[in-house]
C-alpha atoms as a PDB file:
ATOM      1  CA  UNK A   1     153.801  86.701 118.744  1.00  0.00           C
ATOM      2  CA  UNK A   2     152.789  85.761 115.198  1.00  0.00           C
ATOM      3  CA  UNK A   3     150.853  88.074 113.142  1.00  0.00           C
ATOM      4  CA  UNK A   4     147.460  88.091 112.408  1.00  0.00           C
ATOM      5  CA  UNK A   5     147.707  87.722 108.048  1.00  0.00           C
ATOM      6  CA  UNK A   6     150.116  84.641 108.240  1.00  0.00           C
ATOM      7  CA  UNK A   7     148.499  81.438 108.542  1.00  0.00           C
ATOM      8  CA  UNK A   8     148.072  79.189 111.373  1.00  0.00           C
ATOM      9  CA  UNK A   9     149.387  75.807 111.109  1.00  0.00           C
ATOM     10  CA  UNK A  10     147.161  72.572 111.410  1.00  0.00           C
ATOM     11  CA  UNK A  11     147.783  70.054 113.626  1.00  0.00           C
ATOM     12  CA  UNK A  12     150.391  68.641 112.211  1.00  0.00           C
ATOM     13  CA  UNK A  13     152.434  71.581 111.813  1.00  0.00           C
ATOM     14  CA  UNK A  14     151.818  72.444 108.435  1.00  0.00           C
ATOM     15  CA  UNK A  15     150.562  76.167 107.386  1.00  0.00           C
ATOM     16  CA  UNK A  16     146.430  76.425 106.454  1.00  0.00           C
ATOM     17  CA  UNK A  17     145.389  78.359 103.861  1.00  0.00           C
ATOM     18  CA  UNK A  18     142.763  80.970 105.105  1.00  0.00           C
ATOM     19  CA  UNK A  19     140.981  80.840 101.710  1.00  0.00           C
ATOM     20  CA  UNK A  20     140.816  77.272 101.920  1.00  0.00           C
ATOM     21  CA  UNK A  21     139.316  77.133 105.672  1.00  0.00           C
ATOM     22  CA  UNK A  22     136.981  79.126 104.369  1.00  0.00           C
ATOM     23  CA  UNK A  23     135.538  76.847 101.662  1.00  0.00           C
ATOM     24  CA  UNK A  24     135.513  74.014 103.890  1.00  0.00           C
ATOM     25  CA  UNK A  25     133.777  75.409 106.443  1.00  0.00           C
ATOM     26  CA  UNK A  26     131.077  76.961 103.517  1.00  0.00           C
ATOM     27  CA  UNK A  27     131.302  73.588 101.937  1.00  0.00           C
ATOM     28  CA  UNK A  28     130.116  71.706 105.329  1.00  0.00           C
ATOM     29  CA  UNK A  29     127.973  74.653 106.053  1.00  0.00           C
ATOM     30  CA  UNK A  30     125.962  74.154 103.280  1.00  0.00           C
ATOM     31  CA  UNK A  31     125.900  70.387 103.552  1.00  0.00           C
ATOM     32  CA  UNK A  32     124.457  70.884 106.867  1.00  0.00           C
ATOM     33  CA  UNK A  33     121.610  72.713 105.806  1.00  0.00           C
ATOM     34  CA  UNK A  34     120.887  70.342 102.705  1.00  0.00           C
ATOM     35  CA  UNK A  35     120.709  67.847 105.040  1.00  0.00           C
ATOM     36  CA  UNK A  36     118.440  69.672 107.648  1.00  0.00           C
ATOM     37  CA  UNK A  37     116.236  70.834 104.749  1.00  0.00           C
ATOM     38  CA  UNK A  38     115.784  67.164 103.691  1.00  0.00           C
ATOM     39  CA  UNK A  39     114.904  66.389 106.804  1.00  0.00           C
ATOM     40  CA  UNK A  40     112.461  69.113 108.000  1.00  0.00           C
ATOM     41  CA  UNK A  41     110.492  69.676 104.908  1.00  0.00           C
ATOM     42  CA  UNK A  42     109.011  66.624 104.661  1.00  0.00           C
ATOM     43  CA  UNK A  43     107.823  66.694 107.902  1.00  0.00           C
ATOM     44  CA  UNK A  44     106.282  70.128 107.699  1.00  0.00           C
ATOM     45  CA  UNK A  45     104.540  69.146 104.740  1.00  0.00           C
ATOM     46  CA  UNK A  46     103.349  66.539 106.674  1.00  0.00           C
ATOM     47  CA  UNK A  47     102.153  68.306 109.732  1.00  0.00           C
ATOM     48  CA  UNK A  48     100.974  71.506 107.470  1.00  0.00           C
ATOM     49  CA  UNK A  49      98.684  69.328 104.632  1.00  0.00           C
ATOM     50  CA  UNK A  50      98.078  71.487 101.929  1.00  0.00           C
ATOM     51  CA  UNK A  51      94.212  72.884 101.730  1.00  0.00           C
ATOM     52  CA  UNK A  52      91.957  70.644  99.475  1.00  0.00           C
ATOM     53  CA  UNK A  53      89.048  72.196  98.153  1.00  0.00           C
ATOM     54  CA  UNK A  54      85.410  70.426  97.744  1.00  0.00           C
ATOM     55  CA  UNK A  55      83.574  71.061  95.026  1.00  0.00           C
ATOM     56  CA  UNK A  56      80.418  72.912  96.535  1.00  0.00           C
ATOM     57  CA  UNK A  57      77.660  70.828  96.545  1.00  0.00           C
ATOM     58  CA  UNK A  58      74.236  72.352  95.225  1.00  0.00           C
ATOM     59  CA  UNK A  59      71.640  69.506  95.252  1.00  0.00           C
ATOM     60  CA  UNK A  60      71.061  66.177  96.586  1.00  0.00           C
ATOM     61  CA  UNK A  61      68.145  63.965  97.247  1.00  0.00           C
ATOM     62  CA  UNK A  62      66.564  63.303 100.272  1.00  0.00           C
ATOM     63  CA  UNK A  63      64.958  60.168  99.596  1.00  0.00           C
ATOM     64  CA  UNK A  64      61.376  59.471  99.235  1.00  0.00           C
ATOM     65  CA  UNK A  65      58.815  61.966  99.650  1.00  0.00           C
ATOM     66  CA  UNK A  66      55.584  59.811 100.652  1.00  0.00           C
ATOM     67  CA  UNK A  67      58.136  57.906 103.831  1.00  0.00           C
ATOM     68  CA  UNK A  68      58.387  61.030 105.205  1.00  0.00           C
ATOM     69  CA  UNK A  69      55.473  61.155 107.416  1.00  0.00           C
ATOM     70  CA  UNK A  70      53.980  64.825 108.795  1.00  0.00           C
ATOM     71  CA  UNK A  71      55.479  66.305 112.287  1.00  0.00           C
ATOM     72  CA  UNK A  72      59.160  63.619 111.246  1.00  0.00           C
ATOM     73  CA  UNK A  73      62.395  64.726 109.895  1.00  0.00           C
ATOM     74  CA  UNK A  74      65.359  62.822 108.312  1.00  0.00           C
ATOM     75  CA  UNK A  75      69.184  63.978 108.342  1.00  0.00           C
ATOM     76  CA  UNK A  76      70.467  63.257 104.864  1.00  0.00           C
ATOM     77  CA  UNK A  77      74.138  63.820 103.692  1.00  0.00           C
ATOM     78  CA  UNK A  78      75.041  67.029 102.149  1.00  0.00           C
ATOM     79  CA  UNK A  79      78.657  67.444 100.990  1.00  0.00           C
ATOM     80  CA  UNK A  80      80.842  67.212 103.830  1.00  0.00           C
ATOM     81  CA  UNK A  81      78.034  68.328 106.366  1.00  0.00           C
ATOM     82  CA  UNK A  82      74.474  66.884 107.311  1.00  0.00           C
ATOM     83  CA  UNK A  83      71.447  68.643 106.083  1.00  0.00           C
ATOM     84  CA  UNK A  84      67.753  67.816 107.847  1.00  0.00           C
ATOM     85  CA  UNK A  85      64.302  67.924 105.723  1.00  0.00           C
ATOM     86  CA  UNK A  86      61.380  68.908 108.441  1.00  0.00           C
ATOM     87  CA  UNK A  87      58.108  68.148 107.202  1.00  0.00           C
ATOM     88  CA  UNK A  88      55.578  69.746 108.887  1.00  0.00           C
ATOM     89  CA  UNK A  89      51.836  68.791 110.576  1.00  0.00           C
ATOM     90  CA  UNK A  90      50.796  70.928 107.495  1.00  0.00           C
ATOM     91  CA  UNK A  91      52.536  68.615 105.224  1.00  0.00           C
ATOM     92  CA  UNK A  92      54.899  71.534 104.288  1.00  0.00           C
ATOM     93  CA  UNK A  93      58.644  70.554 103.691  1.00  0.00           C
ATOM     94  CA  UNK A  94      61.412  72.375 105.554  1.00  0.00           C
ATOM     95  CA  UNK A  95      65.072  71.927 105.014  1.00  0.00           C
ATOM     96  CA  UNK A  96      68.205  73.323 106.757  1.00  0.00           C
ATOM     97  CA  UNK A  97      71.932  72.854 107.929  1.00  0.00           C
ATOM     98  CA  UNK A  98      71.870  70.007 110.084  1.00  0.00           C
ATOM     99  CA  UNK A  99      75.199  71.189 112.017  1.00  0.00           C
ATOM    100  CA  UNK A 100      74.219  73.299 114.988  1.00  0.00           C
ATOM    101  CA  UNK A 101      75.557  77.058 114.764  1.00  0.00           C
ATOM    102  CA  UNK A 102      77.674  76.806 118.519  1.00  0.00           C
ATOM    103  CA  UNK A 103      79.787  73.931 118.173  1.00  0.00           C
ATOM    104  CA  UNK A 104      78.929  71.860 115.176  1.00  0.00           C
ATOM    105  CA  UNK A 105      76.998  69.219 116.429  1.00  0.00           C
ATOM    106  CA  UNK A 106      74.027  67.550 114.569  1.00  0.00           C
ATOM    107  CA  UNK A 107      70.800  68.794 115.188  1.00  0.00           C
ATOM    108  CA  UNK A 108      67.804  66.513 114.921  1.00  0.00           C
ATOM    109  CA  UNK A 109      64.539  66.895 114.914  1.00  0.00           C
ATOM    110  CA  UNK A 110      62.054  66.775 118.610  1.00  0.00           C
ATOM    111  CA  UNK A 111      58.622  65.986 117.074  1.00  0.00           C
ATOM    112  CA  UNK A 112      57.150  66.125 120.618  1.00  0.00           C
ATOM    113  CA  UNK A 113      58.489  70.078 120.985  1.00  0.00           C
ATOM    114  CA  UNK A 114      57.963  70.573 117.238  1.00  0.00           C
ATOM    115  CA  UNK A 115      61.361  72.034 116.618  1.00  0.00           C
ATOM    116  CA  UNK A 116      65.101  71.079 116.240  1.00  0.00           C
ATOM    117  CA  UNK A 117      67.391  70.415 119.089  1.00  0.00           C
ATOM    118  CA  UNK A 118      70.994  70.222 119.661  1.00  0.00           C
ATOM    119  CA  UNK A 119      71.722  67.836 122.404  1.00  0.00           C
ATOM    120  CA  UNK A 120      75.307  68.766 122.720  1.00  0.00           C
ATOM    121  CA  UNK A 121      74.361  71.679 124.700  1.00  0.00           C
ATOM    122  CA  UNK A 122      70.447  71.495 125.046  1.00  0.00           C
ATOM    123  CA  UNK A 123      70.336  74.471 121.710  1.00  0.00           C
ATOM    124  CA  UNK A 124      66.842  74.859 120.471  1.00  0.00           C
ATOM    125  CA  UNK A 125      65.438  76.550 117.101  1.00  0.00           C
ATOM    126  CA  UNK A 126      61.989  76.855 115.815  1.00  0.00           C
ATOM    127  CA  UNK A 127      60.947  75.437 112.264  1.00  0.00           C
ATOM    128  CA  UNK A 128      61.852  78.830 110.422  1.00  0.00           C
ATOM    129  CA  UNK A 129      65.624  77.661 111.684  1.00  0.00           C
ATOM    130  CA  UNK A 130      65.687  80.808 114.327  1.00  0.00           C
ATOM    131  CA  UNK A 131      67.541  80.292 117.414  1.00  0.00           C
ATOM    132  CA  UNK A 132      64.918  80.497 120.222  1.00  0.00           C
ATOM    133  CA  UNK A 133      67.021  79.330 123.355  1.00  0.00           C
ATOM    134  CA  UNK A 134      70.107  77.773 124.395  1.00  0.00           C
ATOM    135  CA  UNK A 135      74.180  78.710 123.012  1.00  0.00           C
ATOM    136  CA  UNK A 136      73.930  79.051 119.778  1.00  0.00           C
ATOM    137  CA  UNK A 137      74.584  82.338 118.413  1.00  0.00           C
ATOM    138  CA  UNK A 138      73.127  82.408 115.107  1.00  0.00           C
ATOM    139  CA  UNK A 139      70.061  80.924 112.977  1.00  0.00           C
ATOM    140  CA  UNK A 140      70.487  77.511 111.311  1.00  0.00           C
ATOM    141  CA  UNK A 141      71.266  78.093 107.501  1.00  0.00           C
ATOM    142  CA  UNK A 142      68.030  77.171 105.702  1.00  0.00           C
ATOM    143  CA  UNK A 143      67.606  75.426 102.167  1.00  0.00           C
ATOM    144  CA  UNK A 144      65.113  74.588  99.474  1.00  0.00           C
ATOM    145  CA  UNK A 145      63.332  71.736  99.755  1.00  0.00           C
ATOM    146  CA  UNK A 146      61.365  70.589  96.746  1.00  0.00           C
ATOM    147  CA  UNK A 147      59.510  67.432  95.569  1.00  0.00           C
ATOM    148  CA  UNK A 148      60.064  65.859  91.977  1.00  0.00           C
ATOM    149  CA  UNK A 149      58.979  62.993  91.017  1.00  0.00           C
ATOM    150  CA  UNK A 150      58.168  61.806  94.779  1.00  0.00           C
ATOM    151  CA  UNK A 151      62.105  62.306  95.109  1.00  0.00           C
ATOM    152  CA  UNK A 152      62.974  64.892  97.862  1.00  0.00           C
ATOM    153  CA  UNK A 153      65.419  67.669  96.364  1.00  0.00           C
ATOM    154  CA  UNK A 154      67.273  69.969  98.972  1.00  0.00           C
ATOM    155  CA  UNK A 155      69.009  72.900  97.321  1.00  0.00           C
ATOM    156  CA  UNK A 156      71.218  75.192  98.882  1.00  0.00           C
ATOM    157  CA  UNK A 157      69.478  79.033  98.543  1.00  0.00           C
ATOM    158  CA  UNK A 158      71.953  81.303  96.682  1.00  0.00           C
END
């Protein structure tokens, strides 16, 4: 029965150094997670992007104010999401969100109901951007709409 301080001899018969065992087995240890790390960061980076953030957009033009003909709408571009102008029988302008509150679809405009519609899911609001039937679970978000210059300007209400 050997004891348990002496060393234990390699394979070829020789004594082993406990100590250096040790920092061989740290020394491939720690290779082994250098080379994991180089490995798995780069793909978590790449499956984890890192958040971008948009300048919030304030303004934008609509287009022309005289093409927009009473009881129509047009879905214009606003930062990353759509925005519609409504302009009335009255002549009024109207402007809101044009993503619908339940699941993000575009709304558009139903000049025969006289309100917006979601087709996704048949969601209807009236021209003050209220809910009236249908999913969605909250009023449209409503913006400015102003004319300068016969340029349509929607601005977001702060």
């Amino acid at each position: 029965m050997t004891s348990t301080n002496s060393p234990r001899p390699d394979p070829a018969g020789q004594p082993v150094d406990p100590g250096r065992r040790r920092a061989i087995d740290w020394l491939l240890g720690s290779w082994l997670a250098g080379v994991c790390g180089a490995v798995f960061y780069p793909v978590m980076r790449f499956l984890v992007p890192p958040e971008v953030t948009e300048a919030p957009t304030l303004s934008v033009k609509a287009g022309s104010a005289s093409s927009l003909v009473p009881n129509t709408a047009r879905v214009v571009p606003f930062g990353q999401t759509p925005a519609i102008v409504v302009r009335l029988k009255s002549g009024e302008l109207r402007a809101f969100e044009g993503t619908c509150t339940h699941l993000s679809c575009t709304v558009q405009y139903r000049p025969d109901l006289e309100h917006i519609w979601c087709a996704c899911h048949n969601g209807h609001y009236d021209l003050t951007g209220r809910n009236v039937s249908g999913p969605p679970p909250r009023p449209l978000d409503a913006f400015e709409a102003n004319v300068q210059d016969d340029e349509i300007v929607i601005t977001r209400r702060s």
